[in-house]
PDB file of N, CA and C in Angstrom:
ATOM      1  N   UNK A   1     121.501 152.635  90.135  1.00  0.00           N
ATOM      2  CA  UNK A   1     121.437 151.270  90.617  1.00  0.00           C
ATOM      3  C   UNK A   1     122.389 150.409  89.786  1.00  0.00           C
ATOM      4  N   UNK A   2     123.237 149.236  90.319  1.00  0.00           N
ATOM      5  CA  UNK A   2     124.330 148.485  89.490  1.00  0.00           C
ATOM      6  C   UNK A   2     123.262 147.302  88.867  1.00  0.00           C
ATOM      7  N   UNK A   3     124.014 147.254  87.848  1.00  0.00           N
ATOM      8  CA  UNK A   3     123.581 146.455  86.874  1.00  0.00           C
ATOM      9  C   UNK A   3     123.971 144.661  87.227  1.00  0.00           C
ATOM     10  N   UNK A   4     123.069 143.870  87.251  1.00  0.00           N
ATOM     11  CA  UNK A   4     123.725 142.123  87.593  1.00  0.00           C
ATOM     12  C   UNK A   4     124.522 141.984  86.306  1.00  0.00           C
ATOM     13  N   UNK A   5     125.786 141.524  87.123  1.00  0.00           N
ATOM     14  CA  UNK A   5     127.109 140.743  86.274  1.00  0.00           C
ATOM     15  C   UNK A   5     126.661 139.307  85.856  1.00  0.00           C
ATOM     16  N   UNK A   6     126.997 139.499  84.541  1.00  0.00           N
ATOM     17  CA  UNK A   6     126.873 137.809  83.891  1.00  0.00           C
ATOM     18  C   UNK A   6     127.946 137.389  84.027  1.00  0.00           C
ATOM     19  N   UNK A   7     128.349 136.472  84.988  1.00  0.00           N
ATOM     20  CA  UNK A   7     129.663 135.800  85.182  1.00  0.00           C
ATOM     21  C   UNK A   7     130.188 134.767  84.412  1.00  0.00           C
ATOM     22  N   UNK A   8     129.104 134.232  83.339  1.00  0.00           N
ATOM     23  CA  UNK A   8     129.336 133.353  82.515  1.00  0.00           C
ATOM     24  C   UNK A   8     130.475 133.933  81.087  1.00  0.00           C
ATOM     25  N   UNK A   9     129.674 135.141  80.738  1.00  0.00           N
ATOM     26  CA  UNK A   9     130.312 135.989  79.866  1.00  0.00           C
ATOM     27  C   UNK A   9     131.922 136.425  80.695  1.00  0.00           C
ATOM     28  N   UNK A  10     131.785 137.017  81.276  1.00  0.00           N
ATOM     29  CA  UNK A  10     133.281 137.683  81.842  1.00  0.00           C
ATOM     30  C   UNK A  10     133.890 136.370  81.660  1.00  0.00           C
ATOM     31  N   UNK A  11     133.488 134.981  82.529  1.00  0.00           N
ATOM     32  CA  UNK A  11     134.897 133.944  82.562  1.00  0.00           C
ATOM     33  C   UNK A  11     135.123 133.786  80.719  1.00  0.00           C
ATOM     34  N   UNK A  12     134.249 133.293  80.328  1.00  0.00           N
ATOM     35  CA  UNK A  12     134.487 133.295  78.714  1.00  0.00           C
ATOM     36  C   UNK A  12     135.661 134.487  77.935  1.00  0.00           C
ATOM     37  N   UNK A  13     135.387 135.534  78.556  1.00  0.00           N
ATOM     38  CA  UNK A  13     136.567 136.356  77.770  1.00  0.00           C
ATOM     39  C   UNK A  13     137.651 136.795  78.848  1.00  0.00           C
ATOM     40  N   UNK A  14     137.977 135.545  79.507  1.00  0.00           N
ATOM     41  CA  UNK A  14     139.246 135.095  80.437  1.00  0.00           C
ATOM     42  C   UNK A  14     140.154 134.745  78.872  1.00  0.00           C
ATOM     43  N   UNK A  15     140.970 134.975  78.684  1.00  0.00           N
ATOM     44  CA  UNK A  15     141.844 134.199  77.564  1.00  0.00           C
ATOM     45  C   UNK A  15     143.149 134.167  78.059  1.00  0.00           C
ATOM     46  N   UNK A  16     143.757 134.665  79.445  1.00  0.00           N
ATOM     47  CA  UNK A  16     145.040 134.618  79.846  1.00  0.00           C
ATOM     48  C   UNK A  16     144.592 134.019  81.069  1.00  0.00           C
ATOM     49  N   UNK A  17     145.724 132.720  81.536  1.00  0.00           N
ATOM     50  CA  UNK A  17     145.741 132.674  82.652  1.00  0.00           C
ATOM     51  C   UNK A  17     146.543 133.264  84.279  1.00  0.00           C
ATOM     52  N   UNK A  18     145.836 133.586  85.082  1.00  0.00           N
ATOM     53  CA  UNK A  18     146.498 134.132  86.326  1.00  0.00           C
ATOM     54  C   UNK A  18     146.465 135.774  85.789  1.00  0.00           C
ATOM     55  N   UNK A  19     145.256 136.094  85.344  1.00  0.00           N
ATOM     56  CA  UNK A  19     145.101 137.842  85.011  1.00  0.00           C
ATOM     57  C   UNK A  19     143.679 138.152  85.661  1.00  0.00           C
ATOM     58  N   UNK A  20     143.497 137.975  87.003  1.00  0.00           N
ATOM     59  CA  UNK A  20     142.870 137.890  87.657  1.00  0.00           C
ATOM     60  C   UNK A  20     142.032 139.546  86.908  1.00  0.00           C
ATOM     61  N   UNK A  21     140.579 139.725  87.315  1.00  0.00           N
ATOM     62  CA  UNK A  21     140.101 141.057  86.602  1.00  0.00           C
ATOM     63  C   UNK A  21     139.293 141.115  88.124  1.00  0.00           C
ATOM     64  N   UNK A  22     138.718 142.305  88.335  1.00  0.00           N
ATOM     65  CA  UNK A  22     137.522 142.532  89.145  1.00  0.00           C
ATOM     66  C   UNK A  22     136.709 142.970  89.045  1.00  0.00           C
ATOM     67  N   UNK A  23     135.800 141.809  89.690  1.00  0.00           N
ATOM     68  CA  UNK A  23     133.898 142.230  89.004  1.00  0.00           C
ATOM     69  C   UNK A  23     133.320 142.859  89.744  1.00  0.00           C
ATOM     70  N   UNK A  24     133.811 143.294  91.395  1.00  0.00           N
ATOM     71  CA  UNK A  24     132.653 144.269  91.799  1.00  0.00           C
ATOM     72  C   UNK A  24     133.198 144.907  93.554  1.00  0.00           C
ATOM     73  N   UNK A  25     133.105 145.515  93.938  1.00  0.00           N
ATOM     74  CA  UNK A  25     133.420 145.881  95.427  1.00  0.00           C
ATOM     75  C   UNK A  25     132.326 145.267  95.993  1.00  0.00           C
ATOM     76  N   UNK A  26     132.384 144.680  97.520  1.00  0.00           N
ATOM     77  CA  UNK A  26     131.093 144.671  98.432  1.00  0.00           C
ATOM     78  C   UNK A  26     131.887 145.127  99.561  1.00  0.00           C
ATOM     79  N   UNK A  27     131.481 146.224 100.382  1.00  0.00           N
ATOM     80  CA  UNK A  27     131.948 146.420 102.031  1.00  0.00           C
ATOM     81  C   UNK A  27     133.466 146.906 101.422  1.00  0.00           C
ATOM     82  N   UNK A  28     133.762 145.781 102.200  1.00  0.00           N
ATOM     83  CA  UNK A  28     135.550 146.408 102.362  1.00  0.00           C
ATOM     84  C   UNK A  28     136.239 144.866 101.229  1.00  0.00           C
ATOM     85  N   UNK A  29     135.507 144.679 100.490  1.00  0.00           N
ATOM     86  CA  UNK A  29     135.942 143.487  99.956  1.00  0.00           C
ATOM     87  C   UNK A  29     135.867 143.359  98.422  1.00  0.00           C
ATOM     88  N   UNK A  30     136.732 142.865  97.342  1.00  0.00           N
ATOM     89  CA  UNK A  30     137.115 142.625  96.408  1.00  0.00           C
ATOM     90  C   UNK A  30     136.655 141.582  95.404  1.00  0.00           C
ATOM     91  N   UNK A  31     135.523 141.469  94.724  1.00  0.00           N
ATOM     92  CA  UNK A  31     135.357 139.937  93.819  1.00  0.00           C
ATOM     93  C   UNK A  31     135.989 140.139  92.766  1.00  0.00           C
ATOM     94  N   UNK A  32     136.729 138.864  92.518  1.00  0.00           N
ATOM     95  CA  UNK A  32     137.828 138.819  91.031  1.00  0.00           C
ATOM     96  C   UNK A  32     137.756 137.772  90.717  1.00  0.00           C
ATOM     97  N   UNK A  33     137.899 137.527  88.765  1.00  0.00           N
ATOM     98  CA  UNK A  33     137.642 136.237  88.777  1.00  0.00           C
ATOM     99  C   UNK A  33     138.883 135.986  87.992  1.00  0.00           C
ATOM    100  N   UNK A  34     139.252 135.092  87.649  1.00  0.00           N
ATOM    101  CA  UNK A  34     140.745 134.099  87.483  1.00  0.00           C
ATOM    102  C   UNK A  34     140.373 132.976  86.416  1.00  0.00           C
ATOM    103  N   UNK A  35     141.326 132.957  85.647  1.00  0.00           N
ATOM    104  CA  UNK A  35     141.327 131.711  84.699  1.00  0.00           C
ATOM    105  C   UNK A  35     142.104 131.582  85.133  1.00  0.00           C
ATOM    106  N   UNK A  36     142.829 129.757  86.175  1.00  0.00           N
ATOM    107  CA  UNK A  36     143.769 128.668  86.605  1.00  0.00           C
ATOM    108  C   UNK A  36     143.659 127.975  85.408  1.00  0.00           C
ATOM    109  N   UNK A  37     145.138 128.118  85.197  1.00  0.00           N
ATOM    110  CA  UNK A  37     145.687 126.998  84.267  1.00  0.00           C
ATOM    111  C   UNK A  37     147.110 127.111  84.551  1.00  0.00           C
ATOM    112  N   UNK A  38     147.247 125.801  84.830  1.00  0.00           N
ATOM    113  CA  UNK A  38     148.836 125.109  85.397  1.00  0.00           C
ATOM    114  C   UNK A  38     149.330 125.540  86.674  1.00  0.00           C
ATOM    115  N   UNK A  39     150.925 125.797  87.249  1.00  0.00           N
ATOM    116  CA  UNK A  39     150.790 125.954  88.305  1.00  0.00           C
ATOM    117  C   UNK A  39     151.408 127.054  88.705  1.00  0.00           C
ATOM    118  N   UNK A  40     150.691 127.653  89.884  1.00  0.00           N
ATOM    119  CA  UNK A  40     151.418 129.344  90.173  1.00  0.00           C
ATOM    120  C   UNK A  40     152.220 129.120  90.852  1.00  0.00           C
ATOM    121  N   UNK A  41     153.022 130.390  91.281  1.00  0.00           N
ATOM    122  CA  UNK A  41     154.352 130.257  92.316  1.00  0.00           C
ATOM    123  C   UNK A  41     154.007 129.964  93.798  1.00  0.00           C
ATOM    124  N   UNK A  42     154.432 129.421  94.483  1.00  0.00           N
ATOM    125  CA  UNK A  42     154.203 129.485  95.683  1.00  0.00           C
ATOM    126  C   UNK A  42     154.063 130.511  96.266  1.00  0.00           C
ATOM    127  N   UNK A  43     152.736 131.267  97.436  1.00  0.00           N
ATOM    128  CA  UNK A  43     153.642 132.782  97.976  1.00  0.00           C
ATOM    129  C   UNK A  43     152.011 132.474  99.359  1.00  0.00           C
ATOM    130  N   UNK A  44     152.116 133.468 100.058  1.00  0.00           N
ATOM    131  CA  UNK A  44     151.225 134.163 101.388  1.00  0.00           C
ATOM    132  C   UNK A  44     150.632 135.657 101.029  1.00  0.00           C
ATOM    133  N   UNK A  45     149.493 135.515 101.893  1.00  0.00           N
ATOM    134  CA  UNK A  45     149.125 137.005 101.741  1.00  0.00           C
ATOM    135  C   UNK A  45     148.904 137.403 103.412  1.00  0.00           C
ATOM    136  N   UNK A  46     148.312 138.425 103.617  1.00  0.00           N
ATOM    137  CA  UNK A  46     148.503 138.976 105.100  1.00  0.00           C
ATOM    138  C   UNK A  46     147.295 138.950 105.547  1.00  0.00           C
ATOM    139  N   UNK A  47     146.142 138.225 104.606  1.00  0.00           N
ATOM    140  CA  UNK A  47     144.730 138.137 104.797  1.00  0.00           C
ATOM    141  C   UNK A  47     144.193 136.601 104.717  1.00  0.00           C
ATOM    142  N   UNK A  48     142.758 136.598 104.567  1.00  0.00           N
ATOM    143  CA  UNK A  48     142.072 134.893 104.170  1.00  0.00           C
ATOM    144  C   UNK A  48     142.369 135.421 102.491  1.00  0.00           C
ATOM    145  N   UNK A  49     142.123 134.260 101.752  1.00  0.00           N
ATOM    146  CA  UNK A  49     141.542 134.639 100.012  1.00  0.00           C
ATOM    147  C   UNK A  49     140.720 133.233  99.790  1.00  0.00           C
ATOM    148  N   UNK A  50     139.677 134.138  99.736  1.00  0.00           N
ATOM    149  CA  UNK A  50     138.893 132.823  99.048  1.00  0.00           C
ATOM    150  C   UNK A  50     138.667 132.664  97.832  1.00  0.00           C
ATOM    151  N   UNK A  51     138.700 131.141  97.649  1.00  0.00           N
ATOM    152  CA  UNK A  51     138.568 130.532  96.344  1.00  0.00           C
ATOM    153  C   UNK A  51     136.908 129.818  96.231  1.00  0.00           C
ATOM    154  N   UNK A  52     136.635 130.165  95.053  1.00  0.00           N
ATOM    155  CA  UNK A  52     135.253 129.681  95.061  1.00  0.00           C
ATOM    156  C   UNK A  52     135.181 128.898  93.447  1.00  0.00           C
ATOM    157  N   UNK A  53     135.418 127.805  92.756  1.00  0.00           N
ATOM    158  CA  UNK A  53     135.296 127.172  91.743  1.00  0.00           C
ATOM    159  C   UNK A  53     134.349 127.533  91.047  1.00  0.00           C
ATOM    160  N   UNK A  54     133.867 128.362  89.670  1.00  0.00           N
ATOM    161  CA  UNK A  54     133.144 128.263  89.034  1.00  0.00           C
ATOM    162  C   UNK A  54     132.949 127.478  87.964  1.00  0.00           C
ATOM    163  N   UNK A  55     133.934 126.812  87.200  1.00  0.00           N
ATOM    164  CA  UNK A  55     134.087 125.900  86.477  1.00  0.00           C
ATOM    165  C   UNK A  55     135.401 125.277  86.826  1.00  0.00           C
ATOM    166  N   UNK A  56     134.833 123.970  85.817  1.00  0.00           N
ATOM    167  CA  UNK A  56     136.476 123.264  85.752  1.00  0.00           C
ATOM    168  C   UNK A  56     136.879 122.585  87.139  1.00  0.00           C
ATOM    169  N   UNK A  57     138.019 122.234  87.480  1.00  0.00           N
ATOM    170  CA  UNK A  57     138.576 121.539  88.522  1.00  0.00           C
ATOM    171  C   UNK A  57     139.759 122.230  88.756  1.00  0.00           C
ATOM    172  N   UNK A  58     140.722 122.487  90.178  1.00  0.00           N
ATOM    173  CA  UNK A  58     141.882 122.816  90.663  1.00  0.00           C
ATOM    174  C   UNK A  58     142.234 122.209  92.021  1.00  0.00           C
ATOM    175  N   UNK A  59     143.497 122.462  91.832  1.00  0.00           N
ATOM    176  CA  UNK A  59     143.844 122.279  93.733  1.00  0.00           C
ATOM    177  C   UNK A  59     144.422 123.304  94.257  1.00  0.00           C
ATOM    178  N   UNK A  60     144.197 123.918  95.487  1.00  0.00           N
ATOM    179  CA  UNK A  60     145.003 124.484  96.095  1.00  0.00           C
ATOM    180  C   UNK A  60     146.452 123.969  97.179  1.00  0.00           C
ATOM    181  N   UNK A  61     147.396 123.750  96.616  1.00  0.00           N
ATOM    182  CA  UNK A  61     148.295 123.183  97.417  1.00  0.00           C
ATOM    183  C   UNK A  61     148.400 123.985  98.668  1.00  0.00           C
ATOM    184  N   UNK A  62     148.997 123.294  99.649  1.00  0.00           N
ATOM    185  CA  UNK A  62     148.800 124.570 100.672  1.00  0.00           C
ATOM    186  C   UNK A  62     150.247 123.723 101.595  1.00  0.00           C
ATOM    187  N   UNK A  63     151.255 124.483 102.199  1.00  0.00           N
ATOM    188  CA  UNK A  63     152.422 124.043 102.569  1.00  0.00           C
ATOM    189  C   UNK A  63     152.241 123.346 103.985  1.00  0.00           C
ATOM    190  N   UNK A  64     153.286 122.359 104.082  1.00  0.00           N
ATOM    191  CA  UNK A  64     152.390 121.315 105.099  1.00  0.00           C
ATOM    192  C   UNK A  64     151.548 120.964 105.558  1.00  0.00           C
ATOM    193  N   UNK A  65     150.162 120.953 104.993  1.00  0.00           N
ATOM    194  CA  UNK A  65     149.071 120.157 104.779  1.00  0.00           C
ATOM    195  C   UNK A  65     148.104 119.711 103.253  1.00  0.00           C
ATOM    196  N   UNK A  66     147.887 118.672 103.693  1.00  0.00           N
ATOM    197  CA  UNK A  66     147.287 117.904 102.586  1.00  0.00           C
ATOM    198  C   UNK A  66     146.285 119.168 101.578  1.00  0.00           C
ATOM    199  N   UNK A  67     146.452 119.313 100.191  1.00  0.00           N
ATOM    200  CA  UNK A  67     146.148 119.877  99.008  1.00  0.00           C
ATOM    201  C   UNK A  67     144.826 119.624  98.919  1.00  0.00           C
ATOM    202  N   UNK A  68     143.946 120.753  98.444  1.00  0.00           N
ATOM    203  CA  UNK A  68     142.607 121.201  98.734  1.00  0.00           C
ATOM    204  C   UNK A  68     142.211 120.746  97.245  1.00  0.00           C
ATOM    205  N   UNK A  69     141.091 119.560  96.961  1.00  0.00           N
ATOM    206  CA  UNK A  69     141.007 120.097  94.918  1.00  0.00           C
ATOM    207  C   UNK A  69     138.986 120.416  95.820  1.00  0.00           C
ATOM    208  N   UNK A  70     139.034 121.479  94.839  1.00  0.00           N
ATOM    209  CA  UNK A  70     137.976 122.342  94.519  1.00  0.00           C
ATOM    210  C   UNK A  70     137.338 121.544  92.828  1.00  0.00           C
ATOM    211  N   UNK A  71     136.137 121.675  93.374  1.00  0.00           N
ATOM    212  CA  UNK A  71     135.440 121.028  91.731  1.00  0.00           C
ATOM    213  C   UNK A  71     134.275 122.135  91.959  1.00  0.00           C
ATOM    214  N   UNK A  72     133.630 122.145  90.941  1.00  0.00           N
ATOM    215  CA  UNK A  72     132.427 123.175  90.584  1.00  0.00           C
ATOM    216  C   UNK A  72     131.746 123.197  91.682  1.00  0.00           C
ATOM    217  N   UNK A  73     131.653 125.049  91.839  1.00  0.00           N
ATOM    218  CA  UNK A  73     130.609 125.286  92.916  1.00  0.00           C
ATOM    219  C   UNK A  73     131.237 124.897  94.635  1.00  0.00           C
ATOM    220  N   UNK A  74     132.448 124.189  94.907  1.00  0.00           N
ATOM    221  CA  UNK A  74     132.867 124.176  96.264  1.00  0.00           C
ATOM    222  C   UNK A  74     134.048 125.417  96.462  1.00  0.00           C
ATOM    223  N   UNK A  75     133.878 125.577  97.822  1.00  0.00           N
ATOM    224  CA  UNK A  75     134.768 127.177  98.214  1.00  0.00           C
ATOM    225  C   UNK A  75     135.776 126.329  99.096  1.00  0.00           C
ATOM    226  N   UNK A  76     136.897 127.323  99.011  1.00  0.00           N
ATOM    227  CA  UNK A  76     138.049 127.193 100.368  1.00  0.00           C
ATOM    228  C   UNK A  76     138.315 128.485 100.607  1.00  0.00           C
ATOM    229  N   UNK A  77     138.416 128.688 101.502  1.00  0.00           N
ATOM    230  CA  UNK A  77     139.323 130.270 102.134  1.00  0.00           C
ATOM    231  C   UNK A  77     140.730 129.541 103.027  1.00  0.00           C
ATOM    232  N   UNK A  78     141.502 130.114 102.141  1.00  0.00           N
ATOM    233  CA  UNK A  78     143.104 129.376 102.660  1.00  0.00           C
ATOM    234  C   UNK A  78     143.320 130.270 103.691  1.00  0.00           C
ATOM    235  N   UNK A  79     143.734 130.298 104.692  1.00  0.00           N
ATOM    236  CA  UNK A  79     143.890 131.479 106.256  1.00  0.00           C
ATOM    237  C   UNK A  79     145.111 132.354 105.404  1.00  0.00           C
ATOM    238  N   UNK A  80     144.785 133.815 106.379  1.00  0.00           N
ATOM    239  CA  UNK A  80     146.302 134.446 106.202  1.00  0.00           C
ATOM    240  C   UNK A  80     147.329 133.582 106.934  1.00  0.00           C
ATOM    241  N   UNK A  81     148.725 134.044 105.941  1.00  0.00           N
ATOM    242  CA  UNK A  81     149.771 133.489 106.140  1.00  0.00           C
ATOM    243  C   UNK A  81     150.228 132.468 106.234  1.00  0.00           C
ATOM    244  N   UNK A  82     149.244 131.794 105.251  1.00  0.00           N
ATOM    245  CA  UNK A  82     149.541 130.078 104.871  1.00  0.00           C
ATOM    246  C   UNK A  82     150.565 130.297 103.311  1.00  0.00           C
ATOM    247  N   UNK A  83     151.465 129.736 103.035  1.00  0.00           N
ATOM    248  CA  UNK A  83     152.106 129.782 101.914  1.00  0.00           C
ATOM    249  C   UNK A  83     150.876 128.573 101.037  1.00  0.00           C
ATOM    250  N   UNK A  84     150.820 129.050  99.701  1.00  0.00           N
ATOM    251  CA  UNK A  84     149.565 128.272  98.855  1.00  0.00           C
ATOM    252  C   UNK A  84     149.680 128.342  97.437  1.00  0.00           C
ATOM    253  N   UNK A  85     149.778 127.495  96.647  1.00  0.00           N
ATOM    254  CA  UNK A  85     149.621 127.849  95.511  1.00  0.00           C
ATOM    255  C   UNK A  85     148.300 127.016  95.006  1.00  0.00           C
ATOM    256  N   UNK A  86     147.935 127.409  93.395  1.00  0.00           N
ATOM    257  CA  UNK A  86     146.169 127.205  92.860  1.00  0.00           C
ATOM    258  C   UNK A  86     147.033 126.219  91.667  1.00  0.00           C
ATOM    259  N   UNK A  87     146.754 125.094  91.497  1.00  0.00           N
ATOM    260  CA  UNK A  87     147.302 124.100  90.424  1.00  0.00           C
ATOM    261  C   UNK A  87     146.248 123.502  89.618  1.00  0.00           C
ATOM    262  N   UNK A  88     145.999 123.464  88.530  1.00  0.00           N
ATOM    263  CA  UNK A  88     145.055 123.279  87.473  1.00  0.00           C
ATOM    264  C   UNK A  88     145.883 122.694  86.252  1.00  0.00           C
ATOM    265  N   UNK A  89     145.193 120.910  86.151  1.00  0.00           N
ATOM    266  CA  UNK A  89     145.788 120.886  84.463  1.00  0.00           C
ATOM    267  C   UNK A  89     144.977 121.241  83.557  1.00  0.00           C
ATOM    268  N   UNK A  90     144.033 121.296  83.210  1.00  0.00           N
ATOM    269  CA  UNK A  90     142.927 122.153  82.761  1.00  0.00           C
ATOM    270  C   UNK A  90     142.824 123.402  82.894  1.00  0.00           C
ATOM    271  N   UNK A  91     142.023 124.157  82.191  1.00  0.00           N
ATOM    272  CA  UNK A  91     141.532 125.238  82.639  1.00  0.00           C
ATOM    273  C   UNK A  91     140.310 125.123  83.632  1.00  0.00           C
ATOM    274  N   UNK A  92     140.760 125.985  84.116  1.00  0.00           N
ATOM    275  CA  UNK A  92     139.159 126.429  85.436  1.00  0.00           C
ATOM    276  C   UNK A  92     138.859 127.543  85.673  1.00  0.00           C
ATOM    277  N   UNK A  93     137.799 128.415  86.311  1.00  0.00           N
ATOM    278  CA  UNK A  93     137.463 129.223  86.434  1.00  0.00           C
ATOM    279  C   UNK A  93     137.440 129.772  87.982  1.00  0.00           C
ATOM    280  N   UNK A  94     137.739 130.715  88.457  1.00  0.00           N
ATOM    281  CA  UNK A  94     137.239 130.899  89.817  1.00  0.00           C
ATOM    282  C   UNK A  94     137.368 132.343  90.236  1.00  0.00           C
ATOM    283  N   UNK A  95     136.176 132.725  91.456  1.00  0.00           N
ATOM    284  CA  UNK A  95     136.156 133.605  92.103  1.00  0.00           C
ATOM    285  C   UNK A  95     137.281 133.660  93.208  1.00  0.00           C
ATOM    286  N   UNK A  96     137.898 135.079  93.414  1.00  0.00           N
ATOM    287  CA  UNK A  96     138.499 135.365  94.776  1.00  0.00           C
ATOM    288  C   UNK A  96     137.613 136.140  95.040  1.00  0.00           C
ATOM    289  N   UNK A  97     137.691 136.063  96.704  1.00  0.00           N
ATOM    290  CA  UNK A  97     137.671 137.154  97.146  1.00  0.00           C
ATOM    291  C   UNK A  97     138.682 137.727  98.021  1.00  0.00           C
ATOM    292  N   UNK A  98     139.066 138.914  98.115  1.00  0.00           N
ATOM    293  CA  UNK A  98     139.802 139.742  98.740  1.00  0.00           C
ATOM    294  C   UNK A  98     139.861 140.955  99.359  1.00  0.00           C
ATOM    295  N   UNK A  99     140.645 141.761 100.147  1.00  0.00           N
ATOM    296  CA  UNK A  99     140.865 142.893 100.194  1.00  0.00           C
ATOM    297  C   UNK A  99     141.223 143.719  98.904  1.00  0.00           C
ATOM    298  N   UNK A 100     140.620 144.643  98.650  1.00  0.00           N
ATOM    299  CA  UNK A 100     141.596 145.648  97.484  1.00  0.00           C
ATOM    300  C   UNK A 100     142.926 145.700  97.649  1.00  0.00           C
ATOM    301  N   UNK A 101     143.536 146.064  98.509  1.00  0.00           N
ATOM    302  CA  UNK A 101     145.334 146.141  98.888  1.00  0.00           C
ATOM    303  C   UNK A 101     146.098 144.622  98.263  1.00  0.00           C
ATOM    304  N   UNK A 102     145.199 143.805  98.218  1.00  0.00           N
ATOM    305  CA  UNK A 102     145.691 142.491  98.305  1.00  0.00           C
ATOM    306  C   UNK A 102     146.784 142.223  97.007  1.00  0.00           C
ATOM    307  N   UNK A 103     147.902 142.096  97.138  1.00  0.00           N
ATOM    308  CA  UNK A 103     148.640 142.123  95.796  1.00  0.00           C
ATOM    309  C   UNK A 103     148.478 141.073  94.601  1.00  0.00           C
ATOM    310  N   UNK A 104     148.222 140.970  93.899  1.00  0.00           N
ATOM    311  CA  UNK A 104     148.020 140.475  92.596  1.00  0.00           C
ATOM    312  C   UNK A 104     149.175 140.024  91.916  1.00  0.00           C
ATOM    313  N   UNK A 105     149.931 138.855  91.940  1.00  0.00           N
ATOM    314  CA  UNK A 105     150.471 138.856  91.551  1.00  0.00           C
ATOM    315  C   UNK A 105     150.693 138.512  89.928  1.00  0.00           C
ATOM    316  N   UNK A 106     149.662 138.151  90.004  1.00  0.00           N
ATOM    317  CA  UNK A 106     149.142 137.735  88.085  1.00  0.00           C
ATOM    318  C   UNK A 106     149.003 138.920  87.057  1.00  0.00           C
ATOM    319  N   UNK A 107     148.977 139.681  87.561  1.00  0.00           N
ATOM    320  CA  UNK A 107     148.719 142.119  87.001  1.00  0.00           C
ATOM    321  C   UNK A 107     149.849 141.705  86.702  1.00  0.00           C
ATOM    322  N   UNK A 108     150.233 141.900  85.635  1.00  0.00           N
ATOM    323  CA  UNK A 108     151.939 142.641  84.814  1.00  0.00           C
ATOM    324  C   UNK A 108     152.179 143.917  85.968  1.00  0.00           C
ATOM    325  N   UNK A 109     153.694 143.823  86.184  1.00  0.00           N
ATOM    326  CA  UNK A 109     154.262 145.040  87.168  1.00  0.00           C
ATOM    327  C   UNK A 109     154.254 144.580  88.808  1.00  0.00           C
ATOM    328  N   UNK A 110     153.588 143.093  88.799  1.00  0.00           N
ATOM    329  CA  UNK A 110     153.938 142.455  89.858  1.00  0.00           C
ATOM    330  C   UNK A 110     154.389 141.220  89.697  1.00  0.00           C
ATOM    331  N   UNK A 111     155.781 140.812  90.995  1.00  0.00           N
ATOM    332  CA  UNK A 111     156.545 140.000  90.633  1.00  0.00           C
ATOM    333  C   UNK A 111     155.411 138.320  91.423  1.00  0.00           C
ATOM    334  N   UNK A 112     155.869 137.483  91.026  1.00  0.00           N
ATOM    335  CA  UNK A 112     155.486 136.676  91.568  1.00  0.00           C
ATOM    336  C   UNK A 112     155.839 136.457  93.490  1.00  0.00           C
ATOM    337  N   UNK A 113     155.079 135.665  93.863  1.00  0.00           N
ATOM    338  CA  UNK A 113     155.524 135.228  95.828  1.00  0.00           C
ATOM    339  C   UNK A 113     156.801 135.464  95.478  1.00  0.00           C
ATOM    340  N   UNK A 114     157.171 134.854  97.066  1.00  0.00           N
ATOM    341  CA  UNK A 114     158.888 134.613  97.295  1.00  0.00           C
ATOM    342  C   UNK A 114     158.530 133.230  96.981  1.00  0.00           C
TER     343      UNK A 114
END
């Protein structure tokens, strides 16, 4: 039987930002959690990704339409094939969720979006 994740602990030993880690499979789906701090590259994925705020404050910019800010505890799922980036002057904390395939671009050995 799996053991309950303390999500408080894991974000705490976040110490890099955009090194997304993953806390667990469900179905066909991916939970990872993310320390946002400052701003990522612009890029798309070929799926939804949801963002779910666990601490802290961010925005999701999202390309021709008005910028999403997420505060504790509110979700967005940006659609596939929206160009988006996650902007934080602070640090924040947050869940994705995803597909496994879903590229990472924050993993060393992957380049950032176009």
């Amino acid at each position: 039987m799996p053991e309950p994740i303390d999500l408080d602990a894991l974000a705490a030993s976040l110490t890099q930002p955009w090194k997304p880690v993953d806390v667990c499979h469900a179905n066909e789906a991916v939970v990872r959690m993310a320390r946002i701090e400052g701003e990522f590259p612009w890029h798309e994925h070929g799926e939804d990704e949801l963002f779910l705020c666990l601490s802290g404050r961010f925005v999701i910019e999202l390309e021709g339409e008005a910028p999403v800010t997420l505060d504790q505890h509110r979700l967005f799922v940006v659609p596939a094939g929206v160009r988006h980036r996650p902007v934080a002057r602070e640090p924040a904390v947050a869940l994705l969720i995803e597909r496994p395939k879903t590229q990472q671009y924050g993993i060393e050995g992957h380049a950032p979006g176009p």
